[in-house]
N, C-alpha and C. Protein backbone atom coordinates (compact mmCIF):
# COMPACT_ATOMS: atom_id res chain seq x y z
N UNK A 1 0.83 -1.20 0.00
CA UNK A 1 0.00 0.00 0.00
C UNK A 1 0.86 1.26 0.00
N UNK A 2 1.81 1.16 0.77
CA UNK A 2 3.29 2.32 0.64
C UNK A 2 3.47 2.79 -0.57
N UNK A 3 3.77 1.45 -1.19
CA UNK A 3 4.44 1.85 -2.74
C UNK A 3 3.72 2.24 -3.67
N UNK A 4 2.58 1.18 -3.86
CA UNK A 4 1.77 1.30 -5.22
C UNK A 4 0.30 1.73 -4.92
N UNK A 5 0.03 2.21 -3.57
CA UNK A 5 -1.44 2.51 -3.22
C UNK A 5 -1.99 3.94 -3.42
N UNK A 6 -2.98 4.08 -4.02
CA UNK A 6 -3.42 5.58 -4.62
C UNK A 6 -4.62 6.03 -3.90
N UNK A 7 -4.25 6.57 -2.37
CA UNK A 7 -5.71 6.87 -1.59
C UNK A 7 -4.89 7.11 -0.26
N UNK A 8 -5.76 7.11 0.77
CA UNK A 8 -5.96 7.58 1.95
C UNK A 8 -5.89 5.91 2.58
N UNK A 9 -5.32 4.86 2.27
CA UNK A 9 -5.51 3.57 2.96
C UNK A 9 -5.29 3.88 4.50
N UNK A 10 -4.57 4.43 5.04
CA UNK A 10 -4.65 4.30 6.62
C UNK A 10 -5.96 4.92 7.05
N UNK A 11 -6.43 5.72 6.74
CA UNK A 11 -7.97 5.87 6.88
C UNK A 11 -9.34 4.56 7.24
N UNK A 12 -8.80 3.80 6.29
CA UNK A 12 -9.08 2.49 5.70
C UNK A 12 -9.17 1.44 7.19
N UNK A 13 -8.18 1.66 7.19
CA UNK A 13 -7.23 1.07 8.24
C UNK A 13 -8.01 1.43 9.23
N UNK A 14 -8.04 2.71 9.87
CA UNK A 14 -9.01 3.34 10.82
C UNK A 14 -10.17 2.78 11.64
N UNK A 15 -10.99 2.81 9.63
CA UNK A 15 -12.24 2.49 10.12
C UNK A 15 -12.63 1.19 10.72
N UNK A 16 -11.64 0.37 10.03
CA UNK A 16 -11.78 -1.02 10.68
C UNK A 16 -10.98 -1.68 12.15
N UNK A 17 -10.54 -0.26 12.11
CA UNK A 17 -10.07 -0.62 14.49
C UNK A 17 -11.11 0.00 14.84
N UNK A 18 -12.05 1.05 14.20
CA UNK A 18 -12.62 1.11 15.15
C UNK A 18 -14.39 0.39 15.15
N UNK A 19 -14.34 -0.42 14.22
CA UNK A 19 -15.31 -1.30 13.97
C UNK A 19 -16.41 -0.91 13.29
N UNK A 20 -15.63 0.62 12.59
CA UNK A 20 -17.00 0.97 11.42
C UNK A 20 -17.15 0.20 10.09
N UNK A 21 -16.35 -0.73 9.82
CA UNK A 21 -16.43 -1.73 8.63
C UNK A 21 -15.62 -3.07 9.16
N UNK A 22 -15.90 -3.56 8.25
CA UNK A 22 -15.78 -4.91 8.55
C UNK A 22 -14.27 -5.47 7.58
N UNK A 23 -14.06 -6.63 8.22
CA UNK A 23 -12.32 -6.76 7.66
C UNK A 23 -12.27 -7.27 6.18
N UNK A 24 -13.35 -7.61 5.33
CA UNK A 24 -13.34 -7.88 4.22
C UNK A 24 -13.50 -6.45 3.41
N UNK A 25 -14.41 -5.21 3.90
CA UNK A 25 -14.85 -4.29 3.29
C UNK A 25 -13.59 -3.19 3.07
N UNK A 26 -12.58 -3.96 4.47
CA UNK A 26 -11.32 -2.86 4.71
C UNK A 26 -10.46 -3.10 3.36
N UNK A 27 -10.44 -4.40 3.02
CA UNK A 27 -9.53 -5.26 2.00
C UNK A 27 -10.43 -4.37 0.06
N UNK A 28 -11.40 -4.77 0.32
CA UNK A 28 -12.04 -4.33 -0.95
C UNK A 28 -11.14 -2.85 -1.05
N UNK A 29 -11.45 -2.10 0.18
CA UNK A 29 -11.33 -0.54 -0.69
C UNK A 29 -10.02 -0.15 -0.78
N UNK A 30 -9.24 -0.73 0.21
CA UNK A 30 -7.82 -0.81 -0.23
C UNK A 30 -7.04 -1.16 -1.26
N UNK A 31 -7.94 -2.63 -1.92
CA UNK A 31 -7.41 -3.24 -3.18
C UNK A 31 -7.69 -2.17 -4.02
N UNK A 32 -8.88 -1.80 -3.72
CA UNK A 32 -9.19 -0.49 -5.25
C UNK A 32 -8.06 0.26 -5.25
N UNK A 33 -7.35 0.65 -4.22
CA UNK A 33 -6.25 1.82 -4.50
C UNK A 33 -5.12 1.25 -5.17
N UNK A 34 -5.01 0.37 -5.23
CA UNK A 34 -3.89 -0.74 -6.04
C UNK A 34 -4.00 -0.97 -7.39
N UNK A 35 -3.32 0.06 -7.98
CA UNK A 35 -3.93 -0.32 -9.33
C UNK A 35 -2.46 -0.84 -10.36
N UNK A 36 -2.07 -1.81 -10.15
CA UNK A 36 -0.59 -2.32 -10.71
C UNK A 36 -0.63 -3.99 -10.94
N UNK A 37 0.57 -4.46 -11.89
CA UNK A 37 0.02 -5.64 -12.33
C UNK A 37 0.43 -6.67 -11.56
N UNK A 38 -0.25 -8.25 -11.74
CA UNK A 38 1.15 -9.53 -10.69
C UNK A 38 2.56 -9.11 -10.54
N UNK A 39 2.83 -8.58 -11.67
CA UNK A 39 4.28 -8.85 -11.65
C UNK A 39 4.74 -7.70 -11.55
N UNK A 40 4.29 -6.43 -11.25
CA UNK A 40 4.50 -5.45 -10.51
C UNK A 40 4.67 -5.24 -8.96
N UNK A 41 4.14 -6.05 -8.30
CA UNK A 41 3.77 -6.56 -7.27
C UNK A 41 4.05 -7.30 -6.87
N UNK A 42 4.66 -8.20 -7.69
CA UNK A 42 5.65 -9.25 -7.25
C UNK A 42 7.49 -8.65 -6.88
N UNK A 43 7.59 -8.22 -8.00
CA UNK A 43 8.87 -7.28 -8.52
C UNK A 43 9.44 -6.27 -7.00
N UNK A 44 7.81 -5.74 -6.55
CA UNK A 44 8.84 -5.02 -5.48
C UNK A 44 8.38 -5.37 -4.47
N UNK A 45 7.82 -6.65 -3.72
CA UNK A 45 7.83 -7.37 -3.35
C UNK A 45 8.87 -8.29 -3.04
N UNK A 46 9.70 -8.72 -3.89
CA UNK A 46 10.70 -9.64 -4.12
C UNK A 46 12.03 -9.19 -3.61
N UNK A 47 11.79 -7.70 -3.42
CA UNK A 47 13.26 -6.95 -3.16
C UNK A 47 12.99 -6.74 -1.67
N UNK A 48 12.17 -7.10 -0.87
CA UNK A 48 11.72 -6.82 0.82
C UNK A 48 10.81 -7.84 1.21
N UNK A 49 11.19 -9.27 0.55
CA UNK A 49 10.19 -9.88 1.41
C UNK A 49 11.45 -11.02 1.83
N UNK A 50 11.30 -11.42 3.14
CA UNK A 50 11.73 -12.92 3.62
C UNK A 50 10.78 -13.25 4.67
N UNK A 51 11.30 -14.58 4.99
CA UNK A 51 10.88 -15.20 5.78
C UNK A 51 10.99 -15.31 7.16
N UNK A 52 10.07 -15.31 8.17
CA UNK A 52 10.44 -15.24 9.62
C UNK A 52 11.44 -16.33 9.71
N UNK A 53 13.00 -16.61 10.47
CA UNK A 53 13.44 -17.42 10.77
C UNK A 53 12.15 -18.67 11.52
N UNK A 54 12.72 -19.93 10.98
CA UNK A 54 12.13 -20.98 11.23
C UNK A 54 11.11 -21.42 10.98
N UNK A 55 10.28 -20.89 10.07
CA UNK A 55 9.03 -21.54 8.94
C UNK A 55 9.62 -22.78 8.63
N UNK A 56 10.56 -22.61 8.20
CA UNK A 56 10.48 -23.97 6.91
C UNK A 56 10.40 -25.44 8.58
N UNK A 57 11.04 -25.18 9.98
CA UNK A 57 11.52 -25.96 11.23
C UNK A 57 9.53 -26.55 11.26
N UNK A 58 9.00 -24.99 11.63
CA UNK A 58 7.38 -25.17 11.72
C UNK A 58 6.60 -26.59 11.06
N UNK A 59 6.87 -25.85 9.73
CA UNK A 59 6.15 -26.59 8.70
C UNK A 59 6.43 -28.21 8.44
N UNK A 60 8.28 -28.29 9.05
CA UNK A 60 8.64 -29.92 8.53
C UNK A 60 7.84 -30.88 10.48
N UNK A 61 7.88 -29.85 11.21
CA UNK A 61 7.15 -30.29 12.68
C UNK A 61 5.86 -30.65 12.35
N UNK A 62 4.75 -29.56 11.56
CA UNK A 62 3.77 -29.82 11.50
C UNK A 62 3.45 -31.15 10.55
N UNK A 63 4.41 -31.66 9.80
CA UNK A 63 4.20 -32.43 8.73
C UNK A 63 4.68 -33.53 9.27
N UNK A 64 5.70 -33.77 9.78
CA UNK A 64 5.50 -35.09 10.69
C UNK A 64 4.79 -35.44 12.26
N UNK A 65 4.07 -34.59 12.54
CA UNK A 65 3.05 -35.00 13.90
C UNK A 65 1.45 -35.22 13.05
N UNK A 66 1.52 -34.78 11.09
CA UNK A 66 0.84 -35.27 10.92
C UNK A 66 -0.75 -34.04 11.20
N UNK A 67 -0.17 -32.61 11.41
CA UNK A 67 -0.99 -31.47 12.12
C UNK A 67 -1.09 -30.48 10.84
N UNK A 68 -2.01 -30.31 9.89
CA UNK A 68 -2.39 -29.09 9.39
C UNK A 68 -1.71 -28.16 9.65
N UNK A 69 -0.71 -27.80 8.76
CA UNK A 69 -0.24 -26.32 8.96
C UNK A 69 -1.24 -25.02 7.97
N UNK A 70 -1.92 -24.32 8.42
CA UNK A 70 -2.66 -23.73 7.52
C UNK A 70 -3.02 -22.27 7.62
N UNK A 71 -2.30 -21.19 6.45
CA UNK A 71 -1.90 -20.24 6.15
C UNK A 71 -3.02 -19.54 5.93
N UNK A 72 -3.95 -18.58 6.88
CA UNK A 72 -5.32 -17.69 6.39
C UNK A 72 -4.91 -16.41 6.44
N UNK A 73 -4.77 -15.90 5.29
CA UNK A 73 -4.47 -14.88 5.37
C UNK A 73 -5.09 -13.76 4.34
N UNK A 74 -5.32 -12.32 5.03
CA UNK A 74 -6.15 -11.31 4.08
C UNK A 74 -5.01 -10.65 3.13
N UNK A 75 -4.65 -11.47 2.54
CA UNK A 75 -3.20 -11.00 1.76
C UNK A 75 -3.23 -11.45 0.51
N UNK A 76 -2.27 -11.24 -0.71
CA UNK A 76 -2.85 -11.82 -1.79
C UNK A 76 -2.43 -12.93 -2.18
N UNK A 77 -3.09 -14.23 -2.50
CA UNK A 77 -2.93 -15.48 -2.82
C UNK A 77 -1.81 -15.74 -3.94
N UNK A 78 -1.87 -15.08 -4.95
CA UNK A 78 -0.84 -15.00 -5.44
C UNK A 78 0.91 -14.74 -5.36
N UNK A 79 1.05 -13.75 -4.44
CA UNK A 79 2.20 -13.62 -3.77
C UNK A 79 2.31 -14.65 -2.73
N UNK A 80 1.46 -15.09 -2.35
CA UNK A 80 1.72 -16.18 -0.91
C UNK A 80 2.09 -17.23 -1.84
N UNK A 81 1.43 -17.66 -3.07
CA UNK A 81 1.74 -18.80 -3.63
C UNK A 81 3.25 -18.88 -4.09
N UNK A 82 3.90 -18.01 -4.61
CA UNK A 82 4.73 -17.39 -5.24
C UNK A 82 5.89 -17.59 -4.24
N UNK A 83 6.08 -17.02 -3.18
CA UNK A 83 6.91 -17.18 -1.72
C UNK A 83 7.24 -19.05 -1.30
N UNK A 84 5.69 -19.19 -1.00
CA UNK A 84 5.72 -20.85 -0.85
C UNK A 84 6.53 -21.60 -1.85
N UNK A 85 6.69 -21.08 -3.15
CA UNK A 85 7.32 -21.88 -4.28
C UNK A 85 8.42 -21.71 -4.10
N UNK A 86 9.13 -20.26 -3.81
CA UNK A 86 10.33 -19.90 -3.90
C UNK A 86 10.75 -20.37 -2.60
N UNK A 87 10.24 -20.99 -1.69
CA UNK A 87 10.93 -21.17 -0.79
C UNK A 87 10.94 -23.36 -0.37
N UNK A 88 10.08 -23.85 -1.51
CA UNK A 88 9.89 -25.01 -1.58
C UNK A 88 8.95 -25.84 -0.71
N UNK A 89 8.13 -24.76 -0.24
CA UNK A 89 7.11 -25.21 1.19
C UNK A 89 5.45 -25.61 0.34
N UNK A 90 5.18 -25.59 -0.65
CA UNK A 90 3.79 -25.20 -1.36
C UNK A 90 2.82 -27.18 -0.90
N UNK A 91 4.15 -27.43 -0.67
CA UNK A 91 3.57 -28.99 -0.30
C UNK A 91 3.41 -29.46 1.50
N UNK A 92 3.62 -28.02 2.09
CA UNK A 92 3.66 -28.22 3.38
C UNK A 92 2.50 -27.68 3.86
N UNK A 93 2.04 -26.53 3.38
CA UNK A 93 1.26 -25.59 3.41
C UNK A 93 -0.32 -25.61 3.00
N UNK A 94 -1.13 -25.69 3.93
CA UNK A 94 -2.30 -25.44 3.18
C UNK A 94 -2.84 -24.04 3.37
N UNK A 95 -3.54 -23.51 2.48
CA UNK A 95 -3.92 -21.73 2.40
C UNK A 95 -4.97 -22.07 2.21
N UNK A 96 -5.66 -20.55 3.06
CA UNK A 96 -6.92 -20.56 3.34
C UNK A 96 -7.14 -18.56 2.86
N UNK A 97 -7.37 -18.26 1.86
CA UNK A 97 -7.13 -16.77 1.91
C UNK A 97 -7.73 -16.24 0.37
N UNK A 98 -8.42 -15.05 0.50
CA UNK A 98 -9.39 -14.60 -0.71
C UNK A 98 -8.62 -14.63 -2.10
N UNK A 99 -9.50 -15.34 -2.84
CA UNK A 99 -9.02 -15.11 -4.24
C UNK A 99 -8.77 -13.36 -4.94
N UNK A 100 -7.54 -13.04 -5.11
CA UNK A 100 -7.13 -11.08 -5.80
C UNK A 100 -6.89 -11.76 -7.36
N UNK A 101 -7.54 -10.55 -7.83
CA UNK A 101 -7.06 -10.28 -9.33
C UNK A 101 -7.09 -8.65 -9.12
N UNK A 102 -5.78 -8.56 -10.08
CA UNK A 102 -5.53 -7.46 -10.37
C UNK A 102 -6.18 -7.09 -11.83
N UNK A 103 -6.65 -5.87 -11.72
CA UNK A 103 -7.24 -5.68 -12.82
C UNK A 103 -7.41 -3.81 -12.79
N UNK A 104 -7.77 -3.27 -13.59
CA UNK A 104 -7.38 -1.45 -14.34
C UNK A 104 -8.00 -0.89 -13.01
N UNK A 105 -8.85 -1.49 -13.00
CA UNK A 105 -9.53 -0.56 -11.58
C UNK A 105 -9.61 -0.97 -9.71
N UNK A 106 -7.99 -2.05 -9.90
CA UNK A 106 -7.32 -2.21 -8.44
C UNK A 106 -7.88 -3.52 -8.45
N UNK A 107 -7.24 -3.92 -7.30
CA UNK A 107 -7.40 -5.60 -7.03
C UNK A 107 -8.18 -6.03 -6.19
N UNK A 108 -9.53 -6.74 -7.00
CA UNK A 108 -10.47 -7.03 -6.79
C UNK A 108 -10.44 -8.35 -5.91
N UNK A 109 -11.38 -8.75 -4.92
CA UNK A 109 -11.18 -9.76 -4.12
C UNK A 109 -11.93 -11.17 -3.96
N UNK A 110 -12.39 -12.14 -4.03
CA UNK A 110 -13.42 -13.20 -3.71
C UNK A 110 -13.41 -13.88 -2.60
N UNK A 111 -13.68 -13.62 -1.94
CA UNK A 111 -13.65 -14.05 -0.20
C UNK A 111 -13.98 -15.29 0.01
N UNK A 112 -13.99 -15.92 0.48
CA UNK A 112 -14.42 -17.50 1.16
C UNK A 112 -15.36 -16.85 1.53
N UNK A 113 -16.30 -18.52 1.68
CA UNK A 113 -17.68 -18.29 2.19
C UNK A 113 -17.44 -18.54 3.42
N UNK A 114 -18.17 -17.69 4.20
CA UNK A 114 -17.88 -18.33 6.15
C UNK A 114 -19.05 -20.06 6.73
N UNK A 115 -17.92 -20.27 7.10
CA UNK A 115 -18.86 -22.04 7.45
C UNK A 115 -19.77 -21.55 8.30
N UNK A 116 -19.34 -20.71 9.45
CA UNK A 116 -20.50 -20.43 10.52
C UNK A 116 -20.22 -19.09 10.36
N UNK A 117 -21.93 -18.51 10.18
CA UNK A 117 -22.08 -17.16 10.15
C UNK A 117 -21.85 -16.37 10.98
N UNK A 118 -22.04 -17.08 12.54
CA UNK A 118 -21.13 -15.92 13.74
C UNK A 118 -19.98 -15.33 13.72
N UNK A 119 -18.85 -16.30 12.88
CA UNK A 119 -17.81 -15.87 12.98
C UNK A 119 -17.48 -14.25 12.38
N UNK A 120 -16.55 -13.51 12.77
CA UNK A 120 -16.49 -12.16 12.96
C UNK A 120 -15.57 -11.82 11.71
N UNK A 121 -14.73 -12.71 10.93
CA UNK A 121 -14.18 -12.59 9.50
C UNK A 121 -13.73 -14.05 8.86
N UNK A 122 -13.36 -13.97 8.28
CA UNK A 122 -12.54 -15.29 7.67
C UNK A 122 -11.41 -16.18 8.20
N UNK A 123 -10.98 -15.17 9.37
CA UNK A 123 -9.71 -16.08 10.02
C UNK A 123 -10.51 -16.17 10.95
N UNK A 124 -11.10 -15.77 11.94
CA UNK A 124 -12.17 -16.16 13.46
C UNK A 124 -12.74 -17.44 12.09
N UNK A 125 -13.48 -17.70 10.90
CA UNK A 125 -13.53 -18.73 11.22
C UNK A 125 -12.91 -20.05 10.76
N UNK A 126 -11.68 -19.79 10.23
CA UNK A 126 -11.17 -21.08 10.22
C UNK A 126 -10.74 -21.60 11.38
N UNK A 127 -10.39 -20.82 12.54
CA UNK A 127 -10.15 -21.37 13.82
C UNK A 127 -11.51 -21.94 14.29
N UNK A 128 -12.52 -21.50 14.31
CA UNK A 128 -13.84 -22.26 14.64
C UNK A 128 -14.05 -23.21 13.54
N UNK A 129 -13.32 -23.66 12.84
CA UNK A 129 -13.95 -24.89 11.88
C UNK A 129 -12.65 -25.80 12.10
N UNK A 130 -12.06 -25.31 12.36
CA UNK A 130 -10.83 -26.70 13.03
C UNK A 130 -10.99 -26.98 14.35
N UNK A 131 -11.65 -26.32 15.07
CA UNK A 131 -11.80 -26.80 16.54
C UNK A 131 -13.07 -27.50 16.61
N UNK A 132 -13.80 -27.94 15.33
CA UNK A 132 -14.45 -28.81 14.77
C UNK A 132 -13.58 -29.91 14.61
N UNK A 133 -12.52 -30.42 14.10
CA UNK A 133 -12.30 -31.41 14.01
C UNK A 133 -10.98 -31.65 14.43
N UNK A 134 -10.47 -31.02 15.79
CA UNK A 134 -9.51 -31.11 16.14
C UNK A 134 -9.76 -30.62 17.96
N UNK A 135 -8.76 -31.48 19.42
CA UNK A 135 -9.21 -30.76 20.31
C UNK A 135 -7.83 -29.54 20.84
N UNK A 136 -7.17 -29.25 19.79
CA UNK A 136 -6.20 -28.41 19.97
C UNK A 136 -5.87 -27.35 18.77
N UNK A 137 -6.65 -26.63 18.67
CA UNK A 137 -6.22 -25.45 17.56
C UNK A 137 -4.73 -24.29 17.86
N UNK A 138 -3.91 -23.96 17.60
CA UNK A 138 -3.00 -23.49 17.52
C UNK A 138 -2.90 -21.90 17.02
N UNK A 139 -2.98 -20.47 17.13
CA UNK A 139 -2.74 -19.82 16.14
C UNK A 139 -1.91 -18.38 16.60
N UNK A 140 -1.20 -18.32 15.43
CA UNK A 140 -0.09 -17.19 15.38
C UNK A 140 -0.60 -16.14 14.39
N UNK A 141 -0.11 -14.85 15.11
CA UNK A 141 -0.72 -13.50 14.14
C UNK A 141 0.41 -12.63 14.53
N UNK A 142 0.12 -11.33 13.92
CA UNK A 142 0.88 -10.61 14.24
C UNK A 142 0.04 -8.73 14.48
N UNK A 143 -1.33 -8.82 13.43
CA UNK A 143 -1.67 -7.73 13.05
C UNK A 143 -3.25 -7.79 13.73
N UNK A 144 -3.58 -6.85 13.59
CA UNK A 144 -4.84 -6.44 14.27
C UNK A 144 -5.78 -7.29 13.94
N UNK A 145 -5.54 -7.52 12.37
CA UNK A 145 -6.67 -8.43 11.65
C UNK A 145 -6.90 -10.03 12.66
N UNK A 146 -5.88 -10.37 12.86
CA UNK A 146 -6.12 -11.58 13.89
C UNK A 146 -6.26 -11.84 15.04
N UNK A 147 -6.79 -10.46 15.67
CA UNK A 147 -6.93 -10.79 16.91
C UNK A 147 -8.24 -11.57 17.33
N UNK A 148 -9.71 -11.56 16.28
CA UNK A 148 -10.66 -12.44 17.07
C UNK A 148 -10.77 -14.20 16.79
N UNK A 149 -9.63 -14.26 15.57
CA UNK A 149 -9.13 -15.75 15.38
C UNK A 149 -8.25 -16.00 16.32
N UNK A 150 -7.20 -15.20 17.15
CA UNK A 150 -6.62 -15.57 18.17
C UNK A 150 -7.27 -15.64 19.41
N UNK A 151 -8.52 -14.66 19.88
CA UNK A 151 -9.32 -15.18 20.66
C UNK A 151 -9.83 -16.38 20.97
N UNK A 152 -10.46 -17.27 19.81
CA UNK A 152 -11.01 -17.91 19.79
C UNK A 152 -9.72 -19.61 19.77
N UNK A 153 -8.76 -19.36 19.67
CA UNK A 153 -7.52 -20.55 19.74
C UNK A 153 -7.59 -21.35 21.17
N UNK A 154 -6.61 -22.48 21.32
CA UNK A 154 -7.07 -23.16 22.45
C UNK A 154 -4.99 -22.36 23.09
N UNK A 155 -4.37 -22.64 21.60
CA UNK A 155 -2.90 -22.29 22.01
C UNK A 155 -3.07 -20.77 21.09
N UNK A 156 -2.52 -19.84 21.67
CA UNK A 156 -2.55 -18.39 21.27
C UNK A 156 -0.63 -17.94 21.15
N UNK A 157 -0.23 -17.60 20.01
CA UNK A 157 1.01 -17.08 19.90
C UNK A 157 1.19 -16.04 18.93
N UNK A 158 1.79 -14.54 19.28
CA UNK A 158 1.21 -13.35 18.52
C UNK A 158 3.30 -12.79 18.67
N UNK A 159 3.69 -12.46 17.75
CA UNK A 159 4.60 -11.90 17.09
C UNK A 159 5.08 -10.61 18.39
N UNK A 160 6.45 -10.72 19.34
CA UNK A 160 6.81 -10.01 20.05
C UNK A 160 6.99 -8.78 19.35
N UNK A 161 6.52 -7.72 20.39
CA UNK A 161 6.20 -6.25 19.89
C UNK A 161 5.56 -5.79 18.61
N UNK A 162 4.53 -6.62 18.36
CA UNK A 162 4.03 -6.23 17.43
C UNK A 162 2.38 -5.72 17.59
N UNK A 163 1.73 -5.25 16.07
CA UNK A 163 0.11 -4.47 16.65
C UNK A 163 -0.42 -5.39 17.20
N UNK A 164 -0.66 -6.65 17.35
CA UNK A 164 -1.29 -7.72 17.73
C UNK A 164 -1.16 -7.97 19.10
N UNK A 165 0.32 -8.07 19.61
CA UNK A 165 1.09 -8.34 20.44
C UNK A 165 0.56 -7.40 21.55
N UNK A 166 0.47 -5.32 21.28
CA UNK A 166 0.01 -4.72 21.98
C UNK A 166 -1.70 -4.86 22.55
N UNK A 167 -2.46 -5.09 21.16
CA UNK A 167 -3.82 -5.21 21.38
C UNK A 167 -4.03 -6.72 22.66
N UNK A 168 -3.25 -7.87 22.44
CA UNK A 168 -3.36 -8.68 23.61
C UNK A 168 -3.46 -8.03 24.81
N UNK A 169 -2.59 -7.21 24.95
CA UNK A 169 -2.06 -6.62 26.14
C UNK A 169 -2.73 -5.62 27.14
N UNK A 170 -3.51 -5.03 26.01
CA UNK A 170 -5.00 -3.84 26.45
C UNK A 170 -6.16 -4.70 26.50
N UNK A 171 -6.17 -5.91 25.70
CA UNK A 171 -7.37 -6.45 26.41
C UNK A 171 -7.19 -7.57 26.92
N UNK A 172 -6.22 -7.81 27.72
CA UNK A 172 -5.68 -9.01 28.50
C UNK A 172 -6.10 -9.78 27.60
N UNK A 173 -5.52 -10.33 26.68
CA UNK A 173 -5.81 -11.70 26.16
C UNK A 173 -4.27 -12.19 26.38
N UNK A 174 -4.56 -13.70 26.78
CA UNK A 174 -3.26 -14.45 27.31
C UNK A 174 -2.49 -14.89 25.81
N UNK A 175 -1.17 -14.83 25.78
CA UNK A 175 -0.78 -15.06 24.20
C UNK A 175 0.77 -15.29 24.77
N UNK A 176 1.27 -15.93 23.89
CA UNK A 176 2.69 -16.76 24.56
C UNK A 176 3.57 -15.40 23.44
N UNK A 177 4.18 -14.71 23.68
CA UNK A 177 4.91 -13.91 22.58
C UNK A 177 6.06 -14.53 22.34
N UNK A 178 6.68 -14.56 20.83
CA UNK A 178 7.70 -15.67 20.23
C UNK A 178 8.36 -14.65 19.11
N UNK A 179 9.48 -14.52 19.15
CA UNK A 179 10.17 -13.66 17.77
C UNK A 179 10.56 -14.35 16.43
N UNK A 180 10.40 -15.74 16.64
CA UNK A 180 10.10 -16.19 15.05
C UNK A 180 9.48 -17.61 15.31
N UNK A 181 9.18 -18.53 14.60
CA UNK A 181 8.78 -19.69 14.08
C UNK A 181 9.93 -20.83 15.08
N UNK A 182 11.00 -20.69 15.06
CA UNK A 182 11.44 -21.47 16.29
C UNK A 182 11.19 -21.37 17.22
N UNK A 183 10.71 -20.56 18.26
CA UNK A 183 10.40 -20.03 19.58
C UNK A 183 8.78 -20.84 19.69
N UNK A 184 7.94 -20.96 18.49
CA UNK A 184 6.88 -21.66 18.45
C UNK A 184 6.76 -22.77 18.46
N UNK A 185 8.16 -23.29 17.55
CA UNK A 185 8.02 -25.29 17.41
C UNK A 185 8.48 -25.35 19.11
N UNK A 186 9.45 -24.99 19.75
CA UNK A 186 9.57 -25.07 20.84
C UNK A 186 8.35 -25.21 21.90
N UNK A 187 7.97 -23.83 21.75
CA UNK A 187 6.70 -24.12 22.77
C UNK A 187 5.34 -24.82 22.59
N UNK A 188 5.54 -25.22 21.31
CA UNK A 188 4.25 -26.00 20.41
C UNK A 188 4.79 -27.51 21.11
N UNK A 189 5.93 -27.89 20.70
CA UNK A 189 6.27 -29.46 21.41
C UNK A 189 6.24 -29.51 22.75
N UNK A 190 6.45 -28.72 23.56
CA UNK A 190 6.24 -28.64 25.25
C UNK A 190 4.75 -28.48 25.68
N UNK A 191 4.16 -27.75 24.73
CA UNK A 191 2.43 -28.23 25.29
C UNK A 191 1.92 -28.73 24.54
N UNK A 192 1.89 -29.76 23.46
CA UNK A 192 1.85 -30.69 23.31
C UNK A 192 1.93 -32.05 23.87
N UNK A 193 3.48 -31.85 24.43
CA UNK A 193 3.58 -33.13 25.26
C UNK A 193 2.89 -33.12 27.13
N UNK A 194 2.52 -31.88 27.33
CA UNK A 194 1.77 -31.79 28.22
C UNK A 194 0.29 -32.28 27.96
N UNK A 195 -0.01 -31.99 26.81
CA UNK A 195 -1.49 -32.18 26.97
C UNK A 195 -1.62 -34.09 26.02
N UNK A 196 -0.69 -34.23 25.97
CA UNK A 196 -0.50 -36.06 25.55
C UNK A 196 -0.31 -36.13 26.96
N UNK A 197 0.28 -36.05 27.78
CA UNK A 197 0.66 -36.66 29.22
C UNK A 197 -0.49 -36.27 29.93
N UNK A 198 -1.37 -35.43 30.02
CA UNK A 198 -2.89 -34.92 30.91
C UNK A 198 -3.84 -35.88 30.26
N UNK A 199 -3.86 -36.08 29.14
CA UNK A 199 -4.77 -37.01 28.43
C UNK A 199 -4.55 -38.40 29.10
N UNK A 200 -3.20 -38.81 28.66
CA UNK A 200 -2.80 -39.86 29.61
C UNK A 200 -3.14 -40.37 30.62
N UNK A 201 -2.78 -39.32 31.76
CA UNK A 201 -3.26 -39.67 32.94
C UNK A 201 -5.04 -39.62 33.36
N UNK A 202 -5.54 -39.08 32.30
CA UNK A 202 -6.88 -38.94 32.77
C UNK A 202 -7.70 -40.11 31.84
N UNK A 203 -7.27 -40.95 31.08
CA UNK A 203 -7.37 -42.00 31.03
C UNK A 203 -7.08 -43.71 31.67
């Protein structure tokens, strides 16, 4: 939005902390200000993007315990796909995040349909549709957008000093803070093996 965005987006931004729109409506009007192509967007993208140390540690953990690693994000599918490739993870990864096309009049969006209509955006509910079929949901954020999918987690882990990180903090929500993807497989295998050993014993 820095580079190639043609508007008032922190405005944008605004309205949706303070709950005058909703987190899909924030994404629509922002994309409109974006008016540039994939590979424009990829291009300067490519010159400032890496990876949090220890994704790739995450992803080979989540793939042998056999645990959904799964990427929801209000970001564009295309660049996420693009990253995942370049970084050889696209087979580790499952994504959960609105279909963007770029097109003359900014990048238009197709949202997932929500499984349960309570949920409050698209990431609140993929965490409520895995705690459907799982009794341990897991989730890491960093930005404002995830704070009512991190509400709703059984394990909560939010990006040290970050917007997410502060908003825990003003509304007491309990959240383990971690500075990259190792600090998580760590504390992901220690309560894990706590809650295999509580199961245990209460069997």
């Amino acid at each position: 939005m820095e580079k190639l965005g043609q508007g008032d987006w922190r405005a944008v931004d605004d309205q949706y902390i303070k709950g005058e729109i909703t987190l899909e409506e924030c994404l629509r009007r922002q994309g409109g200000m974006v008016r540039a192509s994939k590979p424009q967007i990829l291009n300067e993208l490519d010159k400032v993007t890496k990876f949090r140390p220890g994704f790739d540690d995450l992803a080979e953990y989540c793939k042998t315990n056999q645990y959904p690693l799964v990427l929801v994000s209000a970001g564009l599918v295309f660049v996420i796909k693009h990253f995942l490739t370049r970084e050889n993870l696209m087979d580790k990864v499952q994504l959960s995040a609105a279909v963007a096309k770029c097109t003359l009049t900014g990048i238009k969006f197709r949202f997932l349909k929500l499984k349960d209509n309570r949920s409050m955006n698209f990431k609140d509910d993929a965490v409520k549709y895995y705690k459907t079929k799982a009794d341990t949901v897991a989730y890491i954020g960093d930005g404002r957008w995830d704070l009512h999918a991190l509400r709703n987690a059984d394990l909560r882990f939010v990006i040290r000093g970050s917007k997410l990180s502060e908003l825990c903090k003003e509304q007491e929500i309990q959240a383990t803070k971690v500075s990259d993807f190792n600090e998580m497989v760590v504390s992901l295998k220690r309560e894990m093996l706590e809650r295999d050993n509580w199961q245990g014993e209460s069997e």
